[in-house]
C-alpha atoms as a PDB file:
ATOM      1  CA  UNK A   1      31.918 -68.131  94.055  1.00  0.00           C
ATOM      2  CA  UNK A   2      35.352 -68.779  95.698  1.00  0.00           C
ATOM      3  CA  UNK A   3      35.865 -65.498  97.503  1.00  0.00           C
ATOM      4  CA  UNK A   4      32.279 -66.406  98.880  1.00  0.00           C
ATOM      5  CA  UNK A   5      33.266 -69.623 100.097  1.00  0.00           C
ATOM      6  CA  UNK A   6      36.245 -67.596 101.816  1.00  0.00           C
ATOM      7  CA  UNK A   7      33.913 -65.454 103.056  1.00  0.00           C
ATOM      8  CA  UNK A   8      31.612 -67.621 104.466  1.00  0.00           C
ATOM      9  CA  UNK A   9      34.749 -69.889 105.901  1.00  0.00           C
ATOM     10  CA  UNK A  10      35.910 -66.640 107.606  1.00  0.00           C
ATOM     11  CA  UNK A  11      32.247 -66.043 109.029  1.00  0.00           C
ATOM     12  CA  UNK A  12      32.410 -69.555 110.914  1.00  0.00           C
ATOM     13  CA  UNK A  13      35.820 -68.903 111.725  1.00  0.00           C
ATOM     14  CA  UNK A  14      35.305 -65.561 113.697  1.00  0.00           C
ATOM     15  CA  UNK A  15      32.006 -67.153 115.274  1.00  0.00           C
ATOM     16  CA  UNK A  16      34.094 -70.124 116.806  1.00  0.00           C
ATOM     17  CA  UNK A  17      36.407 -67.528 118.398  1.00  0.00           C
ATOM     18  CA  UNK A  18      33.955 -65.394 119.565  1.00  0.00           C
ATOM     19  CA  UNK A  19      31.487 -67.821 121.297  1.00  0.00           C
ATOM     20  CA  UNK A  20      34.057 -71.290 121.600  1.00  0.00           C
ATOM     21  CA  UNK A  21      37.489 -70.727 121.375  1.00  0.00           C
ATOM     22  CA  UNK A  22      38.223 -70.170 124.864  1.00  0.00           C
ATOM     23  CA  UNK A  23      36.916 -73.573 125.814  1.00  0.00           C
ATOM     24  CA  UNK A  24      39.096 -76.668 126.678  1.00  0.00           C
ATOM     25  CA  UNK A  25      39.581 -78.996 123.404  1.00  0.00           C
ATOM     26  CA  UNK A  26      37.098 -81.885 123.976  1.00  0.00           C
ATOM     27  CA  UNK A  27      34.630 -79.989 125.512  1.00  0.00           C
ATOM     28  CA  UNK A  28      33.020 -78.024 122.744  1.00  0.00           C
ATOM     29  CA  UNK A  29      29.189 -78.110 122.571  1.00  0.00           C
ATOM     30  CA  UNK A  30      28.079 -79.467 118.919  1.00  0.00           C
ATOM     31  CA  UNK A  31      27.466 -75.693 118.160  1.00  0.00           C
ATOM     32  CA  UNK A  32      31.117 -75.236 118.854  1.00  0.00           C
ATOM     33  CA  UNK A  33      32.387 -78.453 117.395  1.00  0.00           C
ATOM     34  CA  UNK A  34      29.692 -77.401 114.036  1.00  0.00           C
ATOM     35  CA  UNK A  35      31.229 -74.010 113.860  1.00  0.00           C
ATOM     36  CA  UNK A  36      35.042 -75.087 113.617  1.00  0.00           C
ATOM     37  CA  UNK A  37      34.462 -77.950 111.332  1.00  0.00           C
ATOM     38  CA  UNK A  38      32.523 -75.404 109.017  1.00  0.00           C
ATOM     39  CA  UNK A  39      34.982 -72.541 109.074  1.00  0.00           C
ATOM     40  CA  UNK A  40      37.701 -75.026 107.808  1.00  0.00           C
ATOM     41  CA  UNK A  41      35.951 -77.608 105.700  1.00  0.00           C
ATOM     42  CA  UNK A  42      34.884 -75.011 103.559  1.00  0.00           C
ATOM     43  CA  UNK A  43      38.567 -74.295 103.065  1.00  0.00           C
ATOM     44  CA  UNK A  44      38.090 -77.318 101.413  1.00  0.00           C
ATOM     45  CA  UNK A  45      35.042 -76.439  99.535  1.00  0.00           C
ATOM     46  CA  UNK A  46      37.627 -73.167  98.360  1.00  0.00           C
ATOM     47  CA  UNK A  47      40.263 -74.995  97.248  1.00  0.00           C
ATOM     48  CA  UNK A  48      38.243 -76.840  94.798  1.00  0.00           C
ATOM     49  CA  UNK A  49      36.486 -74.141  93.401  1.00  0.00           C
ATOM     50  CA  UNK A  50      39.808 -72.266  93.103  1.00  0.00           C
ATOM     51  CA  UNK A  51      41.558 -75.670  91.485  1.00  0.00           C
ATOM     52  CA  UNK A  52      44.126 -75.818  94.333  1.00  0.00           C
ATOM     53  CA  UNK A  53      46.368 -78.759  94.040  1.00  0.00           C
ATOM     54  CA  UNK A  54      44.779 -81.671  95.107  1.00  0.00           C
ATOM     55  CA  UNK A  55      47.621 -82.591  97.961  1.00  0.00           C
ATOM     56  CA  UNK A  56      46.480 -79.160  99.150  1.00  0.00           C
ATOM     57  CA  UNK A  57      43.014 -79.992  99.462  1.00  0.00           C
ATOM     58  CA  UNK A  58      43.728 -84.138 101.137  1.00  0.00           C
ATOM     59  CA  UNK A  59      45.490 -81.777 103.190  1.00  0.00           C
ATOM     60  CA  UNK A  60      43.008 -79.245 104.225  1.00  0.00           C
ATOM     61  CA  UNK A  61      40.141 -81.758 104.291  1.00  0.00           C
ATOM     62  CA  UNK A  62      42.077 -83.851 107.056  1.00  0.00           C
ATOM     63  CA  UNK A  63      42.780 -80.230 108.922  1.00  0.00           C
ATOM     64  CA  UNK A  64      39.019 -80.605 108.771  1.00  0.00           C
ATOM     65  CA  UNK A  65      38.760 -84.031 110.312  1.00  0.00           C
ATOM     66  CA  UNK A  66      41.257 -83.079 113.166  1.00  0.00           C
ATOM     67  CA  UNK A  67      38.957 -80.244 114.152  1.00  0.00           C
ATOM     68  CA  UNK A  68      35.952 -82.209 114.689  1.00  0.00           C
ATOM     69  CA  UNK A  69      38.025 -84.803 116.214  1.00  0.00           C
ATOM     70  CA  UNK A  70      39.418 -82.558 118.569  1.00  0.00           C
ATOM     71  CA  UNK A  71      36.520 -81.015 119.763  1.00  0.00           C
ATOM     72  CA  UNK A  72      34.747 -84.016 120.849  1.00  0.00           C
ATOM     73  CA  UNK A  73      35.487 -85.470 124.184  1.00  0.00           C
ATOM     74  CA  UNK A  74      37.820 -88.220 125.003  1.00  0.00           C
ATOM     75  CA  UNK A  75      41.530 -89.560 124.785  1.00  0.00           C
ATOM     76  CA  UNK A  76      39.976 -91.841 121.773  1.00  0.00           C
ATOM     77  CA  UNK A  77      38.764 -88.391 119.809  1.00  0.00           C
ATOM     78  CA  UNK A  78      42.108 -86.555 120.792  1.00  0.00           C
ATOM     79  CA  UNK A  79      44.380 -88.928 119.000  1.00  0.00           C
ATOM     80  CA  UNK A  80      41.931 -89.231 115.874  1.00  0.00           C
ATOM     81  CA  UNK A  81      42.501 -85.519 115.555  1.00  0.00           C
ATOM     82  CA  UNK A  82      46.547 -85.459 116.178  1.00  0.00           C
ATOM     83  CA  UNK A  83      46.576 -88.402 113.454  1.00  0.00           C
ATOM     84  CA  UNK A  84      44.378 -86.292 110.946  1.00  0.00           C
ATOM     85  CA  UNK A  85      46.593 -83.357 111.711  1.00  0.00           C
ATOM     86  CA  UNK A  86      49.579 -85.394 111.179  1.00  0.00           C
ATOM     87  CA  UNK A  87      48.365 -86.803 108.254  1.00  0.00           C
ATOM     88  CA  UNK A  88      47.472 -83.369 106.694  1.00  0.00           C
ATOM     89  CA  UNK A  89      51.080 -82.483 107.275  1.00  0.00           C
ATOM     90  CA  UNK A  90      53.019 -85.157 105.098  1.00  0.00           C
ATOM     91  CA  UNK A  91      49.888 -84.285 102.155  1.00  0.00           C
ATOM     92  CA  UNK A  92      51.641 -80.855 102.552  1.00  0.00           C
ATOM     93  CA  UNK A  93      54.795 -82.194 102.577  1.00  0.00           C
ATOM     94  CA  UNK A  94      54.382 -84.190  99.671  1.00  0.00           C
ATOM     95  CA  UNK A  95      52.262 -81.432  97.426  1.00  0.00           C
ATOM     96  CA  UNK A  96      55.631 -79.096  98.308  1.00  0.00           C
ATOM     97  CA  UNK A  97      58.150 -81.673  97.210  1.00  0.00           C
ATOM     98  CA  UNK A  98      56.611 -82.064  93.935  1.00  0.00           C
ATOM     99  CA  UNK A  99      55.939 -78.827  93.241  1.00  0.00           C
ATOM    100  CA  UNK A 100      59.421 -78.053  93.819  1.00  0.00           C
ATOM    101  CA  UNK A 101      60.627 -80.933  91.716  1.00  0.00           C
ATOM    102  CA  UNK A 102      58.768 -79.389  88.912  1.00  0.00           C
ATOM    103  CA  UNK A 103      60.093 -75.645  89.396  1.00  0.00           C
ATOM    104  CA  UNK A 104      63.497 -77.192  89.151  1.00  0.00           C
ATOM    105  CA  UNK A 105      64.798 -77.721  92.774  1.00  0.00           C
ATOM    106  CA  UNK A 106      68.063 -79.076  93.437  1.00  0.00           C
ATOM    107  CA  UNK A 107      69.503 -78.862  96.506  1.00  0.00           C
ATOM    108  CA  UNK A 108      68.956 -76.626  99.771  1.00  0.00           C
ATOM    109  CA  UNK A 109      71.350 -73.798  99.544  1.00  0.00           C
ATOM    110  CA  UNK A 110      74.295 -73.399 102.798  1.00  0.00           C
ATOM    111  CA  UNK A 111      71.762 -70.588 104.218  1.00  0.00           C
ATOM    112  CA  UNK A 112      68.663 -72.602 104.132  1.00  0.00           C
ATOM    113  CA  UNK A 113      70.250 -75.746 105.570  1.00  0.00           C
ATOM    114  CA  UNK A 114      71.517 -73.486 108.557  1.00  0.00           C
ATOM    115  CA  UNK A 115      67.695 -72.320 108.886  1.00  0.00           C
ATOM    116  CA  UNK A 116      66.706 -75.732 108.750  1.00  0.00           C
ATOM    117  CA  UNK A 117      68.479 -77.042 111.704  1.00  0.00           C
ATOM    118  CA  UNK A 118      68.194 -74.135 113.740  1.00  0.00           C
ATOM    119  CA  UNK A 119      64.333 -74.679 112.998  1.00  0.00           C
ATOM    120  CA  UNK A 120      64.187 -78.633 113.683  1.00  0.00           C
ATOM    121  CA  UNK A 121      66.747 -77.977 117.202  1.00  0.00           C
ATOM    122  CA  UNK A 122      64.056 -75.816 118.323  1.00  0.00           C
ATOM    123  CA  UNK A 123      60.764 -77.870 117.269  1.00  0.00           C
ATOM    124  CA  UNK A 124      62.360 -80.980 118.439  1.00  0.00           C
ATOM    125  CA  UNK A 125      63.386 -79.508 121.525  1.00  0.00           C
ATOM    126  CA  UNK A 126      59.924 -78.062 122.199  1.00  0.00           C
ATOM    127  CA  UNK A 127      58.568 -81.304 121.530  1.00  0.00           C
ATOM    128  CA  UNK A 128      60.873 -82.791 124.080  1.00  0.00           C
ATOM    129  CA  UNK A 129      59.945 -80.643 126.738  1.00  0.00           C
ATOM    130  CA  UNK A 130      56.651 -81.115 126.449  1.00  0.00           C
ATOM    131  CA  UNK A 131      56.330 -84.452 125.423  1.00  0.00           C
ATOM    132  CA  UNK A 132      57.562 -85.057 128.835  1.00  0.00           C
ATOM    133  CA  UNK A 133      54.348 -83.052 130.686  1.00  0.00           C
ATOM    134  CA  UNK A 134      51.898 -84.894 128.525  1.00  0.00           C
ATOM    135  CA  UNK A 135      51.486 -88.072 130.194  1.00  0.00           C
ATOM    136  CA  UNK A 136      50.622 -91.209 128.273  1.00  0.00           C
ATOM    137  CA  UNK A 137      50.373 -89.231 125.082  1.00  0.00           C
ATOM    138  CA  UNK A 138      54.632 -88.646 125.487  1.00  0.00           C
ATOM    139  CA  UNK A 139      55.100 -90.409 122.106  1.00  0.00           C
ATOM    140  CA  UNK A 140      51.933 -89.143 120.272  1.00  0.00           C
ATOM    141  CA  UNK A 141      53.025 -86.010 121.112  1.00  0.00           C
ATOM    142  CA  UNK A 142      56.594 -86.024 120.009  1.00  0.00           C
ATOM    143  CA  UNK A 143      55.848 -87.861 116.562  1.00  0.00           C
ATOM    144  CA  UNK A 144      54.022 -84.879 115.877  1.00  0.00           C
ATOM    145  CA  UNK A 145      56.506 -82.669 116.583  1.00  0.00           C
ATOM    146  CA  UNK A 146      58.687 -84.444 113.945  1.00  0.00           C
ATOM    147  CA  UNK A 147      56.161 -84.617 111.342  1.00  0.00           C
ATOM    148  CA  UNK A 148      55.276 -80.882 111.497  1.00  0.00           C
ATOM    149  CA  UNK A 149      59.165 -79.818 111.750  1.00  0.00           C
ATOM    150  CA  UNK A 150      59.179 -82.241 108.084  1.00  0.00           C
ATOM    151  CA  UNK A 151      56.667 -80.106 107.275  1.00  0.00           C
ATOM    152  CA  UNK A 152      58.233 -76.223 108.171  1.00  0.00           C
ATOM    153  CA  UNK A 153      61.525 -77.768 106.717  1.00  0.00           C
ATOM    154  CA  UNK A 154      60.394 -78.460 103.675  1.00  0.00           C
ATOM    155  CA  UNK A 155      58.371 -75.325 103.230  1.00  0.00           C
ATOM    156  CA  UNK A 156      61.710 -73.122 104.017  1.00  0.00           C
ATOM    157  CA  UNK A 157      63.583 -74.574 100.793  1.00  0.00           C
ATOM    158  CA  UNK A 158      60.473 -73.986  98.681  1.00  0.00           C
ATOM    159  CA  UNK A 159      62.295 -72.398  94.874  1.00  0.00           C
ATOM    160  CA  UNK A 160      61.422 -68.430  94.867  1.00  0.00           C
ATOM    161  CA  UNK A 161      57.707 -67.953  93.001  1.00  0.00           C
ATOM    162  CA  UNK A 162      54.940 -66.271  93.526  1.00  0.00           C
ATOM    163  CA  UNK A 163      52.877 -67.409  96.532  1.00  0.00           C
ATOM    164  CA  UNK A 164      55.732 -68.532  97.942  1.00  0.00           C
ATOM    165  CA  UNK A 165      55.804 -65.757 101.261  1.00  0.00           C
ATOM    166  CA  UNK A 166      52.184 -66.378 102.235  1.00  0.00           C
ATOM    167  CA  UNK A 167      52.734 -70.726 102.645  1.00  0.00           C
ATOM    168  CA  UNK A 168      56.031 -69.297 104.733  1.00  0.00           C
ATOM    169  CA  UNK A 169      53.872 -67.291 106.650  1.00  0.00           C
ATOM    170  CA  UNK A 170      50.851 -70.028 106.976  1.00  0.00           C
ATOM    171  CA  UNK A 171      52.916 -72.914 107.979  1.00  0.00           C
ATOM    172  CA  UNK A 172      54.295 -70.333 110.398  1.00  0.00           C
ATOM    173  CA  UNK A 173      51.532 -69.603 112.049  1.00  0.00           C
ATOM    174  CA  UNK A 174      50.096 -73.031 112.101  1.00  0.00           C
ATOM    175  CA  UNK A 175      53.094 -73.848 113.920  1.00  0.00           C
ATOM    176  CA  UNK A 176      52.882 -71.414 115.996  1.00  0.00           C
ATOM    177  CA  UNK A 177      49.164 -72.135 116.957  1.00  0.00           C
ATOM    178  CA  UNK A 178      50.521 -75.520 117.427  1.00  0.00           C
ATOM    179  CA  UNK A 179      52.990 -74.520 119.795  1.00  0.00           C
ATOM    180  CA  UNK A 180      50.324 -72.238 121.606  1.00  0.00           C
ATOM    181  CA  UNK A 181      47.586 -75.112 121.925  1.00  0.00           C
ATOM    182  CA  UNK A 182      50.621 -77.412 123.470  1.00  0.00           C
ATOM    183  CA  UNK A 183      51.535 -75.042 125.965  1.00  0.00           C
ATOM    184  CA  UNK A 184      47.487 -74.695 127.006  1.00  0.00           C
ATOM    185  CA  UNK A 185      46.821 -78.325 127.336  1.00  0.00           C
ATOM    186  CA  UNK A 186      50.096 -79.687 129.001  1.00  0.00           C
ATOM    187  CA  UNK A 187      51.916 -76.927 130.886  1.00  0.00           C
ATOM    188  CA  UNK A 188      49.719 -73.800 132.099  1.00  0.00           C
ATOM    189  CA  UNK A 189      47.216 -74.187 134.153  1.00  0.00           C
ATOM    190  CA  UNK A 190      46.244 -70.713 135.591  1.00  0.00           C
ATOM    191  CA  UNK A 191      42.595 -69.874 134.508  1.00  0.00           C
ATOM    192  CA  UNK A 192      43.079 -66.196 132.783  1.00  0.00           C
ATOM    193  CA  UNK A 193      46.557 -67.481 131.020  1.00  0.00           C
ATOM    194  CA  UNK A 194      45.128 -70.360 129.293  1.00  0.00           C
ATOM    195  CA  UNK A 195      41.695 -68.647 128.297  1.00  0.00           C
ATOM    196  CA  UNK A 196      44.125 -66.112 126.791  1.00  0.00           C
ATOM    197  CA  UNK A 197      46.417 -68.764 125.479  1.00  0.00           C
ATOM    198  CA  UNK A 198      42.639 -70.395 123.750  1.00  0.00           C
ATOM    199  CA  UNK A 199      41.771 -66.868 122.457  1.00  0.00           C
ATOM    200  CA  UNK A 200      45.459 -67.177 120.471  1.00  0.00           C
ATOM    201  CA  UNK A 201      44.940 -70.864 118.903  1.00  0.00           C
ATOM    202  CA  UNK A 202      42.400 -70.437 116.833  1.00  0.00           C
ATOM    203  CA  UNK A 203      43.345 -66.959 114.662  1.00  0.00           C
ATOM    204  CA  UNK A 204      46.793 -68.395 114.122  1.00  0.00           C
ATOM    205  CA  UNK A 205      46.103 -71.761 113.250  1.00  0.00           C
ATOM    206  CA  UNK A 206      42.662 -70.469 111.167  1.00  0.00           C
ATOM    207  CA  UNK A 207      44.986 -68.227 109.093  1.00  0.00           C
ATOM    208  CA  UNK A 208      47.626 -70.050 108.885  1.00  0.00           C
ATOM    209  CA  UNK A 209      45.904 -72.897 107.147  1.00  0.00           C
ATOM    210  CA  UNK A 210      44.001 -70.013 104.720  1.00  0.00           C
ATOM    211  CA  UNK A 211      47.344 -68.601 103.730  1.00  0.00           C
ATOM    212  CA  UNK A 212      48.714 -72.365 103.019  1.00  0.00           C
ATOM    213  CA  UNK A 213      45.872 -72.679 100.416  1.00  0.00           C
ATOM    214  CA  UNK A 214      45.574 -68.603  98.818  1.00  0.00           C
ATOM    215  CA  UNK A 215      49.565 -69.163  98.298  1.00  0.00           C
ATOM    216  CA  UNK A 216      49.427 -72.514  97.175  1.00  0.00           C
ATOM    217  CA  UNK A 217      46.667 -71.928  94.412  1.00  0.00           C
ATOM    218  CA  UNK A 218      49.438 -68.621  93.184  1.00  0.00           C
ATOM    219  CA  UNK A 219      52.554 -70.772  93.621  1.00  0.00           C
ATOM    220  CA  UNK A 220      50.536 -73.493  91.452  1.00  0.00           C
ATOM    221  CA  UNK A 221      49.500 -71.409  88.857  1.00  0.00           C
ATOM    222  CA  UNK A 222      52.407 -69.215  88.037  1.00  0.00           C
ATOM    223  CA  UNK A 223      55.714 -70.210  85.904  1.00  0.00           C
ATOM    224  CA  UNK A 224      58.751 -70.270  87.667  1.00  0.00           C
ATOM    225  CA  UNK A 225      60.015 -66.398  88.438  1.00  0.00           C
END
Protein backbone atom coordinates (compact mmCIF):
# COMPACT_ATOMS: atom_id res chain seq x y z
CA UNK A 1 0.00 0.00 0.00
CA UNK A 2 2.87 2.47 0.74
CA UNK A 3 5.02 1.94 -2.33
CA UNK A 4 1.57 2.65 -4.11
CA UNK A 5 1.06 5.78 -2.45
CA UNK A 6 4.78 6.56 -3.65
CA UNK A 7 3.84 5.61 -6.78
CA UNK A 8 0.94 7.43 -7.25
CA UNK A 9 2.78 10.67 -5.47
CA UNK A 10 5.47 10.24 -8.18
CA UNK A 11 2.66 10.05 -10.99
CA UNK A 12 1.34 13.66 -9.91
CA UNK A 13 4.72 14.70 -9.47
CA UNK A 14 6.01 14.00 -13.10
CA UNK A 15 2.51 15.36 -14.46
CA UNK A 16 3.11 18.84 -12.71
CA UNK A 17 6.50 19.01 -14.47
CA UNK A 18 5.45 17.98 -17.59
CA UNK A 19 2.31 20.16 -18.18
CA UNK A 20 2.98 23.15 -15.12
CA UNK A 21 6.24 23.47 -13.93
CA UNK A 22 7.48 25.93 -16.27
CA UNK A 23 4.83 28.41 -15.25
CA UNK A 24 5.39 31.49 -12.96
CA UNK A 25 4.43 30.58 -9.13
CA UNK A 26 0.95 32.17 -8.67
CA UNK A 27 -0.20 31.56 -11.89
CA UNK A 28 -0.96 27.88 -11.99
CA UNK A 29 -4.39 26.87 -13.38
CA UNK A 30 -6.33 24.69 -10.58
CA UNK A 31 -5.19 21.65 -12.74
CA UNK A 32 -1.70 22.79 -12.00
CA UNK A 33 -2.21 23.97 -8.48
CA UNK A 34 -4.41 20.15 -8.05
CA UNK A 35 -1.49 18.31 -9.47
CA UNK A 36 1.34 19.72 -7.08
CA UNK A 37 -0.72 19.62 -3.99
CA UNK A 38 -1.46 15.85 -4.89
CA UNK A 39 2.05 14.73 -5.76
CA UNK A 40 3.16 15.97 -2.24
CA UNK A 41 0.23 15.54 0.08
CA UNK A 42 0.30 12.08 -0.62
CA UNK A 43 3.82 12.17 0.75
CA UNK A 44 1.84 12.67 3.56
CA UNK A 45 -0.61 9.97 2.99
CA UNK A 46 3.08 7.72 2.72
CA UNK A 47 4.45 8.65 5.69
CA UNK A 48 1.58 7.45 7.65
CA UNK A 49 1.16 4.31 6.12
CA UNK A 50 4.93 3.75 6.47
CA UNK A 51 4.74 5.05 10.41
CA UNK A 52 7.19 7.91 9.69
CA UNK A 53 7.77 10.04 12.67
CA UNK A 54 5.12 12.24 13.19
CA UNK A 55 7.45 15.64 13.06
CA UNK A 56 8.16 14.15 9.63
CA UNK A 57 4.75 14.05 8.55
CA UNK A 58 3.60 18.02 10.39
CA UNK A 59 6.45 18.55 8.26
CA UNK A 60 5.54 17.17 4.96
CA UNK A 61 1.85 18.06 5.35
CA UNK A 62 2.84 21.89 5.67
CA UNK A 63 5.32 21.24 2.42
CA UNK A 64 1.82 20.44 1.23
CA UNK A 65 0.14 23.63 2.30
CA UNK A 66 3.05 25.81 0.85
CA UNK A 67 2.43 24.24 -2.54
CA UNK A 68 -1.08 25.12 -2.86
CA UNK A 69 -0.32 28.36 -1.36
CA UNK A 70 2.17 29.09 -3.77
CA UNK A 71 0.45 28.33 -6.71
CA UNK A 72 -2.40 30.56 -6.23
CA UNK A 73 -2.12 34.13 -7.18
CA UNK A 74 -1.27 37.01 -5.01
CA UNK A 75 1.35 38.57 -2.50
CA UNK A 76 -1.36 37.33 0.29
CA UNK A 77 -1.00 33.44 -1.12
CA UNK A 78 2.89 33.87 -1.57
CA UNK A 79 3.62 34.54 2.04
CA UNK A 80 1.03 31.78 3.28
CA UNK A 81 3.23 29.40 1.35
CA UNK A 82 6.88 30.82 2.55
CA UNK A 83 5.28 30.59 6.22
CA UNK A 84 4.09 26.87 5.62
CA UNK A 85 7.48 26.19 4.15
CA UNK A 86 9.11 27.77 7.01
CA UNK A 87 7.11 26.14 9.33
CA UNK A 88 7.78 22.64 7.79
CA UNK A 89 11.42 23.42 8.31
CA UNK A 90 11.68 23.90 12.23
CA UNK A 91 9.05 20.39 12.32
CA UNK A 92 12.23 19.01 10.59
CA UNK A 93 14.38 20.62 12.71
CA UNK A 94 12.82 19.56 15.72
CA UNK A 95 12.03 15.67 14.56
CA UNK A 96 16.16 15.72 13.86
CA UNK A 97 17.08 17.09 17.25
CA UNK A 98 15.24 14.50 19.02
CA UNK A 99 16.09 11.83 17.13
CA UNK A 100 19.57 12.64 17.67
CA UNK A 101 19.09 13.12 21.38
CA UNK A 102 17.91 9.61 21.47
CA UNK A 103 20.87 8.00 19.30
CA UNK A 104 23.12 9.60 21.83
CA UNK A 105 24.36 12.96 20.33
CA UNK A 106 26.66 15.09 22.09
CA UNK A 107 28.31 17.62 20.54
CA UNK A 108 29.18 18.56 16.75
CA UNK A 109 32.58 17.25 16.07
CA UNK A 110 35.66 20.16 14.89
CA UNK A 111 34.87 18.89 11.13
CA UNK A 112 31.20 19.30 11.21
CA UNK A 113 31.27 22.70 12.93
CA UNK A 114 33.71 23.86 10.05
CA UNK A 115 30.92 22.46 7.53
CA UNK A 116 28.45 24.21 9.40
CA UNK A 117 29.68 27.66 9.02
CA UNK A 118 30.97 27.34 5.72
CA UNK A 119 27.25 26.17 4.98
CA UNK A 120 25.35 29.08 7.00
CA UNK A 121 28.23 31.94 5.32
CA UNK A 122 26.97 30.80 2.12
CA UNK A 123 23.02 30.46 2.78
CA UNK A 124 23.09 33.64 4.65
CA UNK A 125 24.96 35.31 2.11
CA UNK A 126 22.65 34.08 -0.67
CA UNK A 127 19.89 35.23 1.29
CA UNK A 128 21.46 38.62 1.51
CA UNK A 129 21.90 39.08 -1.98
CA UNK A 130 18.75 38.34 -2.83
CA UNK A 131 16.82 39.54 -0.16
CA UNK A 132 17.94 42.77 -1.50
CA UNK A 133 16.22 42.15 -5.30
CA UNK A 134 13.00 41.06 -3.71
CA UNK A 135 11.31 44.16 -2.94
CA UNK A 136 8.91 44.43 -0.03
CA UNK A 137 9.32 40.76 0.69
CA UNK A 138 13.38 41.74 1.79
CA UNK A 139 12.65 40.40 5.31
CA UNK A 140 10.28 37.47 4.41
CA UNK A 141 12.78 36.45 2.31
CA UNK A 142 15.81 36.50 4.49
CA UNK A 143 13.98 34.86 7.61
CA UNK A 144 13.70 32.07 5.42
CA UNK A 145 16.98 31.85 4.55
CA UNK A 146 17.82 31.49 8.30
CA UNK A 147 15.28 29.02 9.08
CA UNK A 148 16.25 26.63 6.24
CA UNK A 149 20.19 27.12 6.98
CA UNK A 150 18.74 25.86 10.92
CA UNK A 151 17.44 23.33 9.07
CA UNK A 152 20.71 22.00 6.64
CA UNK A 153 22.75 22.66 9.92
CA UNK A 154 21.15 20.53 11.89
CA UNK A 155 20.79 17.77 9.36
CA UNK A 156 24.83 17.83 8.79
CA UNK A 157 25.50 16.76 12.59
CA UNK A 158 22.84 14.05 12.33
CA UNK A 159 24.83 10.66 14.55
CA UNK A 160 25.90 8.01 11.66
CA UNK A 161 22.68 5.41 11.07
CA UNK A 162 21.08 4.10 8.52
CA UNK A 163 19.01 6.55 6.45
CA UNK A 164 21.14 8.99 7.40
CA UNK A 165 22.80 9.80 3.49
CA UNK A 166 19.42 10.03 1.78
CA UNK A 167 17.91 13.14 4.51
CA UNK A 168 21.68 14.63 3.57
CA UNK A 169 20.89 14.31 0.16
CA UNK A 170 16.99 15.50 0.47
CA UNK A 171 17.55 18.53 2.49
CA UNK A 172 20.20 19.10 -0.17
CA UNK A 173 18.26 19.22 -2.84
CA UNK A 174 15.40 21.01 -1.27
CA UNK A 175 17.83 23.61 -0.72
CA UNK A 176 18.97 23.62 -3.72
CA UNK A 177 15.45 23.87 -5.40
CA UNK A 178 15.12 26.64 -2.99
CA UNK A 179 17.98 28.41 -4.18
CA UNK A 180 16.86 27.71 -7.90
CA UNK A 181 13.14 29.05 -7.39
CA UNK A 182 14.89 32.36 -5.70
CA UNK A 183 17.03 33.00 -8.47
CA UNK A 184 13.72 32.58 -11.02
CA UNK A 185 11.48 34.89 -9.19
CA UNK A 186 13.88 37.78 -8.07
CA UNK A 187 16.94 37.95 -10.33
CA UNK A 188 16.58 36.40 -14.01
CA UNK A 189 14.39 37.57 -16.12
CA UNK A 190 15.28 36.28 -19.67
CA UNK A 191 12.36 34.06 -20.99
CA UNK A 192 14.34 30.63 -22.01
CA UNK A 193 16.64 30.94 -18.62
CA UNK A 194 13.88 31.06 -16.24
CA UNK A 195 11.56 28.42 -18.08
CA UNK A 196 14.74 26.33 -17.72
CA UNK A 197 15.40 27.54 -14.24
CA UNK A 198 11.15 26.31 -13.60
CA UNK A 199 11.91 22.97 -15.36
CA UNK A 200 14.83 22.57 -12.37
CA UNK A 201 12.51 23.52 -9.20
CA UNK A 202 10.28 21.09 -9.15
CA UNK A 203 12.53 17.55 -9.57
CA UNK A 204 14.84 18.87 -6.90
CA UNK A 205 12.59 20.11 -4.46
CA UNK A 206 9.97 16.91 -5.32
CA UNK A 207 12.86 14.55 -4.45
CA UNK A 208 14.32 16.16 -2.08
CA UNK A 209 11.31 16.18 0.17
CA UNK A 210 10.75 12.12 -0.85
CA UNK A 211 14.26 11.33 0.25
CA UNK A 212 13.65 13.44 3.68
CA UNK A 213 10.76 10.98 4.42
CA UNK A 214 12.24 7.21 2.74
CA UNK A 215 15.45 8.14 5.06
CA UNK A 216 13.66 9.31 7.88
CA UNK A 217 11.25 6.20 8.19
CA UNK A 218 15.11 3.93 8.01
CA UNK A 219 16.89 6.34 10.36
CA UNK A 220 13.65 5.89 12.70
CA UNK A 221 13.46 2.41 12.64
CA UNK A 222 16.97 1.16 12.96
CA UNK A 223 19.21 0.98 16.34
CA UNK A 224 22.02 3.08 16.46
CA UNK A 225 25.01 1.59 14.00
Amino acid sequence: MTFAVLAAAAAFALIYWARFAGRDEGTQPMAGTAAKTASTALLVVAGILGDAPGLIVIGLALGAAGDFALSRPGTAAFLAGMAAFAAGHLAYVWAFWTRAAELGFSAPTPGQWVAIAVLMALILGLGLWLSSRAGDLRLPVLGYAVIIGAMAATVLILPPNAGRKDIVLGAGLFLLSDALLALRMFVVTAPKPRLALGLAVWPTYWMGQALILIGSVIYWTFPKV
